[in-house]
C-alpha atoms as a PDB file:
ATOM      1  CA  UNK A   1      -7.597  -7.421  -8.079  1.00  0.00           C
ATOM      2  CA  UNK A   2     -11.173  -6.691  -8.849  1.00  0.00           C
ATOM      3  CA  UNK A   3     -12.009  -5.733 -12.441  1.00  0.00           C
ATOM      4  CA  UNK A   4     -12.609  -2.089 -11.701  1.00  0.00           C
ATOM      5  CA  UNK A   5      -9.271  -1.974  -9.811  1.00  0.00           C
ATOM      6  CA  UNK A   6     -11.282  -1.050  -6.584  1.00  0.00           C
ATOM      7  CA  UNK A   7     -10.230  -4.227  -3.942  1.00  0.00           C
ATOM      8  CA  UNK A   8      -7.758  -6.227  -3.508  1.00  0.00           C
ATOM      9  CA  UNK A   9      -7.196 -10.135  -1.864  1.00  0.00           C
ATOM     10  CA  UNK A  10      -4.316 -10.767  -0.118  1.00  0.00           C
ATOM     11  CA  UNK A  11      -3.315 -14.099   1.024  1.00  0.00           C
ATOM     12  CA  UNK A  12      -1.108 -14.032   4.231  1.00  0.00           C
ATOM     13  CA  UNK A  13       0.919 -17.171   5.048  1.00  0.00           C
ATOM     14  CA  UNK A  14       3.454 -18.015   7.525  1.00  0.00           C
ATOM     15  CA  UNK A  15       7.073 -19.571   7.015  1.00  0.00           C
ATOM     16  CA  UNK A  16       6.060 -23.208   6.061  1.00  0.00           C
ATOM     17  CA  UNK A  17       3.049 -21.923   3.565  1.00  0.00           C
ATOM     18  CA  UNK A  18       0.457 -22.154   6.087  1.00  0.00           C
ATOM     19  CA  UNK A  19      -2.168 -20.283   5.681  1.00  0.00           C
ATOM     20  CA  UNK A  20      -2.486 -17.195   8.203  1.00  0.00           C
ATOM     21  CA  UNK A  21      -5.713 -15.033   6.728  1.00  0.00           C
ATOM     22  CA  UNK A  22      -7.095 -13.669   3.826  1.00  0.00           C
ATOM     23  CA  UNK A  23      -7.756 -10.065   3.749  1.00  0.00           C
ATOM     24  CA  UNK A  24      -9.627  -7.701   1.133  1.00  0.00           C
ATOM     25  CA  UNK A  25      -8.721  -4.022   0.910  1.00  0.00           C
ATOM     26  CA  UNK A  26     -10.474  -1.086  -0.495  1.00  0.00           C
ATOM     27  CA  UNK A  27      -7.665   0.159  -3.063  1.00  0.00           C
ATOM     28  CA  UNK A  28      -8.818   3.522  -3.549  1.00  0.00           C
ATOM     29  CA  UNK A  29      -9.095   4.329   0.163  1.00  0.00           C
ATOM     30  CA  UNK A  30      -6.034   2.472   0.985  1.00  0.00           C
ATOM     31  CA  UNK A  31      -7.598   0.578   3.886  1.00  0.00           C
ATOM     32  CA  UNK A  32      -8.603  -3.161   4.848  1.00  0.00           C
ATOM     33  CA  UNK A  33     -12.112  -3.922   4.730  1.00  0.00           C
ATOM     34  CA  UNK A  34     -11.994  -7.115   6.080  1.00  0.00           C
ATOM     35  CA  UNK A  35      -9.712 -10.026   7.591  1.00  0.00           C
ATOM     36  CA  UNK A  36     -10.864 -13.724   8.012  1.00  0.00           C
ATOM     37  CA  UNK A  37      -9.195 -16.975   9.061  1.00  0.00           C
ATOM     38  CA  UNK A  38     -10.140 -19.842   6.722  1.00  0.00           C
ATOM     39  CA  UNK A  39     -10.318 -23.418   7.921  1.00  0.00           C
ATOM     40  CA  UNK A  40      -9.539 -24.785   4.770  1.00  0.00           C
ATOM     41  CA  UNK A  41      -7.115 -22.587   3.463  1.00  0.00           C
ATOM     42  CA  UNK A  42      -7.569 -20.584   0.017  1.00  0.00           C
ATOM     43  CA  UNK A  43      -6.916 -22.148  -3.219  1.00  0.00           C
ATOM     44  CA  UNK A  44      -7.961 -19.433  -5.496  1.00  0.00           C
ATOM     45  CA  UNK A  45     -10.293 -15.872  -5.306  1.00  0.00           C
ATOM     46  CA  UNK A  46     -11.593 -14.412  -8.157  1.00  0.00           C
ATOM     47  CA  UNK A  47     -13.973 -11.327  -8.597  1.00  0.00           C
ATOM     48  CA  UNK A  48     -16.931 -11.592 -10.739  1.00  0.00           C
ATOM     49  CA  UNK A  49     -16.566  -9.314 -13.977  1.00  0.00           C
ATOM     50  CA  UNK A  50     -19.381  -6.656 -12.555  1.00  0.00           C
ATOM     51  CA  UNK A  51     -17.156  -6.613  -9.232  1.00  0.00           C
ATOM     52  CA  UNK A  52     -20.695  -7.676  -6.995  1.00  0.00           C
ATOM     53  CA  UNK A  53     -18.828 -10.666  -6.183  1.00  0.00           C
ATOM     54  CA  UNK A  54     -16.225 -12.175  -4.721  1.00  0.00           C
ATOM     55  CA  UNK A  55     -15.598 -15.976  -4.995  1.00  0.00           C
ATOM     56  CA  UNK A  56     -12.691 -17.682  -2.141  1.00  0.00           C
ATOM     57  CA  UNK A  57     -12.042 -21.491  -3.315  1.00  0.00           C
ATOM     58  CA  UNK A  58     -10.624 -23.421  -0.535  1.00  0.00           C
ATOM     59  CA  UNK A  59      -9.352 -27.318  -0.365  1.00  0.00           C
ATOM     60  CA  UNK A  60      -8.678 -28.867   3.398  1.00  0.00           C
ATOM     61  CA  UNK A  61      -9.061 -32.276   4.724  1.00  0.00           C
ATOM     62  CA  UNK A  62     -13.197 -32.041   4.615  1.00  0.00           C
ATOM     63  CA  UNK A  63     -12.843 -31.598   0.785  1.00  0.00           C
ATOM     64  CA  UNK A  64     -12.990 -28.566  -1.520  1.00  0.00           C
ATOM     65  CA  UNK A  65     -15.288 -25.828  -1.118  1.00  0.00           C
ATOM     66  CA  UNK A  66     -16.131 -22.301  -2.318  1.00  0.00           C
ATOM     67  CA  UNK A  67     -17.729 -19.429  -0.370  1.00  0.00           C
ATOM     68  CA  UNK A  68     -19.685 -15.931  -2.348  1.00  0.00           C
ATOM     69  CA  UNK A  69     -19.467 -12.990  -1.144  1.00  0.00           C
ATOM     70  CA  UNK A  70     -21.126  -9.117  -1.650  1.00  0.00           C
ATOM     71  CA  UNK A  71     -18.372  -6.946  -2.034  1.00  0.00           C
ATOM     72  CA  UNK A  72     -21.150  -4.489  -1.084  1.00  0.00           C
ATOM     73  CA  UNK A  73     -21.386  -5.642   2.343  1.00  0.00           C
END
């Protein structure tokens, strides 16, 4: 949950733990913004205290890696 309360990760997996999608939802408006399919998988997301950003850690077979994104766009 962002700081402000506003979105919202969710981390869908399948029987097993694998690692379906990742989807962020506008909480106020009670809709999902945005579904993606990670490679990697998702280790961790965390929103940055002014709620601009949003980090998604990930760890797969090619190593560990972290993507930013707007929560703007």
């Amino acid at each position: 949950m962002s700081p402000d309360g506003r979105w919202l990760t969710v981390v869908l997996s399948q029987d097993g733990g694998r690692l379906e999608a990742l989807e962020i939802w506008d909480v106020r408006e009670r809709r999902r913004r945005l579904r993606v399919h990670p490679r990697d998988g998702v280790a961790f997301t965390r929103f940055s205290p002014d709620r601009r950003l949003l980090v998604v850690g990930s760890g797969g077979a090619l190593g560990n890696s972290a993507r930013v994104w707007s929560t703007a766009t």
